[in-house]
Protein backbone atom coordinates (compact mmCIF):
# COMPACT_ATOMS: atom_id res chain seq x y z
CA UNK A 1 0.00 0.00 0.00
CA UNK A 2 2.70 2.37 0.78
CA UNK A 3 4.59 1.87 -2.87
CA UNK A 4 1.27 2.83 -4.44
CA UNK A 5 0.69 5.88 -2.47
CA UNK A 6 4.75 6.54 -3.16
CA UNK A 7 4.73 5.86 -6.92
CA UNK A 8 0.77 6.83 -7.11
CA UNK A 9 0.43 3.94 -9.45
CA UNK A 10 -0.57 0.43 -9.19
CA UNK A 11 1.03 -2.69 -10.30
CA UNK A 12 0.61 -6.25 -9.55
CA UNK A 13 4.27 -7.15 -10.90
CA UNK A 14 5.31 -4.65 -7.48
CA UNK A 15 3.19 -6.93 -5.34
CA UNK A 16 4.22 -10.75 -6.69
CA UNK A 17 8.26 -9.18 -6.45
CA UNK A 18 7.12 -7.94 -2.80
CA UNK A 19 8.20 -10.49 -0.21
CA UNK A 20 6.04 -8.91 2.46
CA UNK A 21 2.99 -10.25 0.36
CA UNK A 22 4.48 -13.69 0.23
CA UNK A 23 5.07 -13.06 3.82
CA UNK A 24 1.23 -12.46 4.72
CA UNK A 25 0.44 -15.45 2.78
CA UNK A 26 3.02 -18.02 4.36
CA UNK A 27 1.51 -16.19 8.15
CA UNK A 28 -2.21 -16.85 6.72
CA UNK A 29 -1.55 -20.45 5.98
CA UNK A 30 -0.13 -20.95 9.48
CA UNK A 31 -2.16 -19.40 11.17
CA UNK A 32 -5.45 -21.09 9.67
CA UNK A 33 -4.28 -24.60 10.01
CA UNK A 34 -2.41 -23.58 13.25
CA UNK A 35 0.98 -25.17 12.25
CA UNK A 36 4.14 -24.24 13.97
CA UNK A 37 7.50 -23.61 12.89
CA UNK A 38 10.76 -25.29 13.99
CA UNK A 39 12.80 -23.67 15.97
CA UNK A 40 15.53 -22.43 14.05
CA UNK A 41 13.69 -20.99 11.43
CA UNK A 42 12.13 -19.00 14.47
CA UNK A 43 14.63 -18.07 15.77
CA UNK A 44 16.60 -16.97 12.45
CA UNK A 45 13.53 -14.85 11.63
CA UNK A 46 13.86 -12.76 14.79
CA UNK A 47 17.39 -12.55 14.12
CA UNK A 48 16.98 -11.04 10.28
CA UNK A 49 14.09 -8.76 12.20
CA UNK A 50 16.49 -6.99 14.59
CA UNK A 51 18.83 -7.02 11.93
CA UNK A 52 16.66 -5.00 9.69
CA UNK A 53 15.36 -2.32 12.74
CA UNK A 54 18.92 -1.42 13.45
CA UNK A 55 19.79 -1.46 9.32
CA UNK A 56 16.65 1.10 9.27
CA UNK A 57 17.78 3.13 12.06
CA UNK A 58 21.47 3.73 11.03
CA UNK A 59 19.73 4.39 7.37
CA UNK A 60 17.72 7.16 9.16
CA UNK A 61 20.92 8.47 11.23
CA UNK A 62 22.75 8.60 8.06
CA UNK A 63 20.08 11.20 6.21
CA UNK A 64 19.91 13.02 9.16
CA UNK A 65 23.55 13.86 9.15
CA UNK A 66 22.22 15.19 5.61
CA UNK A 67 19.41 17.36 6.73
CA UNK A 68 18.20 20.24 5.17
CA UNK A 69 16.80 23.58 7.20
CA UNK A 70 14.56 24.26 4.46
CA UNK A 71 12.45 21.13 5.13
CA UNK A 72 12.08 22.26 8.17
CA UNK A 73 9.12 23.99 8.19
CA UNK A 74 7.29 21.39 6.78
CA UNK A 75 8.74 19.35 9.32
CA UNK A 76 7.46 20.95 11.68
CA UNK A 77 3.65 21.58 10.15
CA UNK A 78 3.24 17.39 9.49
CA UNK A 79 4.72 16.91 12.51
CA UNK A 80 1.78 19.37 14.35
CA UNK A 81 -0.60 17.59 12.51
CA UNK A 82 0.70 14.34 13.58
CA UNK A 83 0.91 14.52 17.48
CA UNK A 84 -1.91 17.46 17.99
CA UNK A 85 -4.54 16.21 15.66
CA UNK A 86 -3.59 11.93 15.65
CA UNK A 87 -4.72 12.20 19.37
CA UNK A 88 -8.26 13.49 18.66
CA UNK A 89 -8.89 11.81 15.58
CA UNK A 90 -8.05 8.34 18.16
CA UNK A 91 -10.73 9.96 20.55
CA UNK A 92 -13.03 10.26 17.59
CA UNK A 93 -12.91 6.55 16.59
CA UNK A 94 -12.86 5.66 20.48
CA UNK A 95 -16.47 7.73 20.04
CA UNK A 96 -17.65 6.59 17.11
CA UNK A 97 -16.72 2.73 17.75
CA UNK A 98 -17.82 2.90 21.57
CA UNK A 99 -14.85 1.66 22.29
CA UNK A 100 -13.96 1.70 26.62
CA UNK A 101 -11.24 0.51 28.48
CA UNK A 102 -8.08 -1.30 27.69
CA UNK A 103 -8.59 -0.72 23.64
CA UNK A 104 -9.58 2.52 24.35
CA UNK A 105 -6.98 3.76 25.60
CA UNK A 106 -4.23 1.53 23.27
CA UNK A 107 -5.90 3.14 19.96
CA UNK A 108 -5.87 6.83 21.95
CA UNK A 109 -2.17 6.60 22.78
CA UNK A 110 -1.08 4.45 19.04
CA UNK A 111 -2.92 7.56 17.54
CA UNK A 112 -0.20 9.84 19.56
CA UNK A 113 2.38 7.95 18.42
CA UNK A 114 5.25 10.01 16.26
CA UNK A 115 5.61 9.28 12.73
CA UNK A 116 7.53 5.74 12.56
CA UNK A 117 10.71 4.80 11.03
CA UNK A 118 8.86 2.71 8.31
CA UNK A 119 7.66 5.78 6.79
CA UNK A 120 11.15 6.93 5.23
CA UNK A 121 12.04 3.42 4.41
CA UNK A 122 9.48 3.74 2.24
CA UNK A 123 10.25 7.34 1.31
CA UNK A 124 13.72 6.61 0.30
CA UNK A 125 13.36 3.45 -1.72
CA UNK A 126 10.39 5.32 -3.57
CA UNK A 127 10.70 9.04 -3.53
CA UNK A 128 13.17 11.52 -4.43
CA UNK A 129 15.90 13.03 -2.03
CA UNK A 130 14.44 15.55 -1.35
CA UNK A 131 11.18 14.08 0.26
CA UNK A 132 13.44 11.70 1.57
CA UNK A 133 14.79 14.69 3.53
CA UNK A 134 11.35 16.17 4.24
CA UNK A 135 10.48 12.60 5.78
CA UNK A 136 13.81 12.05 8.11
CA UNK A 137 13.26 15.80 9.22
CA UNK A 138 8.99 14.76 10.39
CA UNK A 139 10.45 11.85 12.10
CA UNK A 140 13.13 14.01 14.17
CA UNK A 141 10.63 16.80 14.86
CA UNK A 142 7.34 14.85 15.71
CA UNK A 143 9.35 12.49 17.59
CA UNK A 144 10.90 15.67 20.04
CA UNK A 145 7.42 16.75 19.66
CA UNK A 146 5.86 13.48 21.31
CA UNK A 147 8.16 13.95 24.21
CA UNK A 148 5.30 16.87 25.36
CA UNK A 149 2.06 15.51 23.80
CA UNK A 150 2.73 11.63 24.70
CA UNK A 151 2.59 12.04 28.63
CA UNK A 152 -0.59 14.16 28.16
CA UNK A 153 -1.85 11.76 26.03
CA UNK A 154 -1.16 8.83 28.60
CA UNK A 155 -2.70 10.53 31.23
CA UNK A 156 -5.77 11.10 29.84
CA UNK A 157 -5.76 7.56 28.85
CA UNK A 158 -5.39 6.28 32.35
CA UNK A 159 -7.78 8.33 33.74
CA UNK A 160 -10.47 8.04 31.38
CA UNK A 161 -10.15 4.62 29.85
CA UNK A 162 -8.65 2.63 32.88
């Protein structure tokens, strides 16, 4: 989903080269006839996992030695939008679904959440540098922003969902 809103065109040929699809389908399978996996190929899977988080990470360190100031400002704007508005748009859907307790309060503070690392992997295997920028700059900001709005945010969760 996030090549297609990237490239803002669709392509099954993207999807069958994908190996998160083949992924979801291997999971599904599973899952559905509740089979279990030996142990090594467990264990080598969580291995290649934190493998690829810290890959993703020193990928993100890297373009932030590289930042811009002039994505800054629109750094700054997404990165309102993402920590000031995420929370109510969570209390919305808390309203709307009549959601209470535990869930409540898990979608409230997930909708607080800063932008995530996944979004410039994304960004820089799709997008141009300079939106590659624009992304690693969100992430930096929103995440120093979350530092103020995420306590809030947990407090309210805890006393109104709890």
């Amino acid at each position: 989903m996030a090549y297609f809103l990237a490239d803002r065109k669709f392509s099954l040929n993207v999807i069958l080269k994908s190996p998160p699809f083949y992924a979801i389908i291997i999971a599904i399978i599973l899952l559905y006839y509740d089979l279990e996996l030996p142990g090594f190929v467990e264990n080598t899977t969580f291995l290649l996992m934190y493998a690829t988080i810290f890959l993703i990470l020193m990928s993100l360190g890297i373009a932030l030695t590289r930042l811009k100031v002039f994505s800054i400002n629109k750094a700054i704007f997404s990165s309102i939008v993402r920590v000031i508005i995420g929370p109510i748009i969570g209390y919305l859907l808390i309203l709307y679904f009549n959601l209470e307790g535990f869930a409540a309060g898990v979608l409230l503070i997930q909708c607080s959440m800063p932008s995530a690392v996944l979004n410039y992997l994304v960004a820089s295997i799709y997008s141009p540098k300079r939106i590659v920028d624009s992304v690693a700059s969100t992430i930096v900001v929103s995440t120093l922003m979350s530092f103020i709005t995420i306590p809030f945010v947990v407090f309210f969760a805890l006393k109104y969902f709890n």
